[in-house]
C-alpha atoms as a PDB file:
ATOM      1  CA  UNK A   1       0.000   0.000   0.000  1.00  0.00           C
ATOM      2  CA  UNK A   2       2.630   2.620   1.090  1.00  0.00           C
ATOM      3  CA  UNK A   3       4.063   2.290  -2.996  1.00  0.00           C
ATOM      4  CA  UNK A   4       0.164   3.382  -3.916  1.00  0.00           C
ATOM      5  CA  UNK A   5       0.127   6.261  -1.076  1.00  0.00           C
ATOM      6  CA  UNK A   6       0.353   9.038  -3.162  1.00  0.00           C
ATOM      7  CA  UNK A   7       1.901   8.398  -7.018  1.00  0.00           C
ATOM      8  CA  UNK A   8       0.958   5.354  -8.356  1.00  0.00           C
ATOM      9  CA  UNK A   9      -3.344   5.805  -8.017  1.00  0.00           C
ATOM     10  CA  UNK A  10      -5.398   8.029  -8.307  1.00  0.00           C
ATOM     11  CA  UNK A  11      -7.509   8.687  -5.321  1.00  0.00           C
ATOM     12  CA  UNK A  12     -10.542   9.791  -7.282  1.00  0.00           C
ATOM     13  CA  UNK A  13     -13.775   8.304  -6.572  1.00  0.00           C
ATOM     14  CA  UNK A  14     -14.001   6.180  -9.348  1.00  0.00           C
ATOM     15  CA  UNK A  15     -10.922   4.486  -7.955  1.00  0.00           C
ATOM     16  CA  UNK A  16     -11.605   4.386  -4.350  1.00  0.00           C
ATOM     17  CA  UNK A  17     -15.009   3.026  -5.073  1.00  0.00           C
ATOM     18  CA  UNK A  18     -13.421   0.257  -6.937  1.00  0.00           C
ATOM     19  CA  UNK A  19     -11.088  -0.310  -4.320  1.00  0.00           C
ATOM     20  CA  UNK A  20     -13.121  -0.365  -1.785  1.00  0.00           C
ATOM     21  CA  UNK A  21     -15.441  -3.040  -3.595  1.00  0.00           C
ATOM     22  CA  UNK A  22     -12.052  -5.390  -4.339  1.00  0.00           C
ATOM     23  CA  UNK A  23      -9.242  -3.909  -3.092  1.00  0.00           C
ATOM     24  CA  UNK A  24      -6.922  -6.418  -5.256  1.00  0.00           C
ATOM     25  CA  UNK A  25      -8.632  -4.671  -8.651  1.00  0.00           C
ATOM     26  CA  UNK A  26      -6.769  -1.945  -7.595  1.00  0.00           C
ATOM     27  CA  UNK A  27      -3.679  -2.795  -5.951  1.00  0.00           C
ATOM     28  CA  UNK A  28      -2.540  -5.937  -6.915  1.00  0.00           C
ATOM     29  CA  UNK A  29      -0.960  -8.709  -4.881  1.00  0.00           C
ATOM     30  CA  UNK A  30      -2.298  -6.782  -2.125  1.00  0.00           C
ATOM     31  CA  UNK A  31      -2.809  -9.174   1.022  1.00  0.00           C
ATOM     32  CA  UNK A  32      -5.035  -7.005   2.792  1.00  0.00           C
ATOM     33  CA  UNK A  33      -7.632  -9.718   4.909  1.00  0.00           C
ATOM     34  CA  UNK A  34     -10.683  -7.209   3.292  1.00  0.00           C
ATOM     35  CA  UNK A  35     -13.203  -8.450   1.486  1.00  0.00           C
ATOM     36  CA  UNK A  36     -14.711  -5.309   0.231  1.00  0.00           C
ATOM     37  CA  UNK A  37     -18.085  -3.525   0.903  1.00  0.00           C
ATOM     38  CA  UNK A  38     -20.594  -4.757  -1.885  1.00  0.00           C
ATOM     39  CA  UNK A  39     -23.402  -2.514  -0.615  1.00  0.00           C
ATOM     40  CA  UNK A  40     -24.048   0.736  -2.259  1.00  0.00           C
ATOM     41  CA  UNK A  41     -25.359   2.513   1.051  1.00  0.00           C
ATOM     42  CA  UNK A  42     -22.759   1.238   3.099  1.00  0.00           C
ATOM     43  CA  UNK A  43     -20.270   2.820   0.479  1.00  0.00           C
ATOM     44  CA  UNK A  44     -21.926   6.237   0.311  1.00  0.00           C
ATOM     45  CA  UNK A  45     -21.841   5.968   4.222  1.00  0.00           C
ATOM     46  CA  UNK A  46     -17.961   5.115   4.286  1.00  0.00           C
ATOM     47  CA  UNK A  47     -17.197   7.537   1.676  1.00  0.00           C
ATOM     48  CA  UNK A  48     -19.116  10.287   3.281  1.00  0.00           C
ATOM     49  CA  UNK A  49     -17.421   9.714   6.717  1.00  0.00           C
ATOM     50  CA  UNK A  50     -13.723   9.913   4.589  1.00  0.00           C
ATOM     51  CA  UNK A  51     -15.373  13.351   3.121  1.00  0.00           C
ATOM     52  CA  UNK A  52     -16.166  14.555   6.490  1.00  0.00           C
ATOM     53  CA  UNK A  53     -12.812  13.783   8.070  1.00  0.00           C
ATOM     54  CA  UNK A  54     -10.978  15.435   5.174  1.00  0.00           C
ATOM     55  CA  UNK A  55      -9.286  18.735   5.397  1.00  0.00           C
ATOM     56  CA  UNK A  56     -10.027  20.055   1.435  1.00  0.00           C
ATOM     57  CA  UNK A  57     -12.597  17.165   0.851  1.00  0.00           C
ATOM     58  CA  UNK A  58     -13.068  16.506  -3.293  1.00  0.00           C
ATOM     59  CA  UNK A  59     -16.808  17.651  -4.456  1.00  0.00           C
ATOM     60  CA  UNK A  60     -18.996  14.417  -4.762  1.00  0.00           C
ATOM     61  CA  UNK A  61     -19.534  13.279  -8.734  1.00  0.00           C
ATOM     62  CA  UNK A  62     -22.192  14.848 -10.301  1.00  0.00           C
ATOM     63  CA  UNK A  63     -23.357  12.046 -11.943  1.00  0.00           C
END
């Protein structure tokens, strides 16, 4: 993970959503013990906590 911190992905939603659902789609040979979160509400929840804890939080999608 610490190779992905900052260069390697981009931290956009589109990407943390995937990660999120499979973290391996994203980072590969990962061996995180996380299964992903398959439920959209539970991912809007999650994601809106990360907004609310963020210092210059990224606007939501529009779409």
């Amino acid at each position: 993970m610490i190779k992905y911190a900052g260069e390697s992905v981009n931290w956009q939603y589109a990407n943390l959503v995937a990660f999120l659902k499979k973290p391996k789609s994203v980072i590969p040979k990962t061996i995180m013990a996380f299964a992903g979160i398959h439920k959209n509400k539970d991912m809007a929840n999650l994601i809106a906590d990360l907004r609310n804890d963020a210092s210059t939080p990224v606007p939501l999608p529009t779409h």
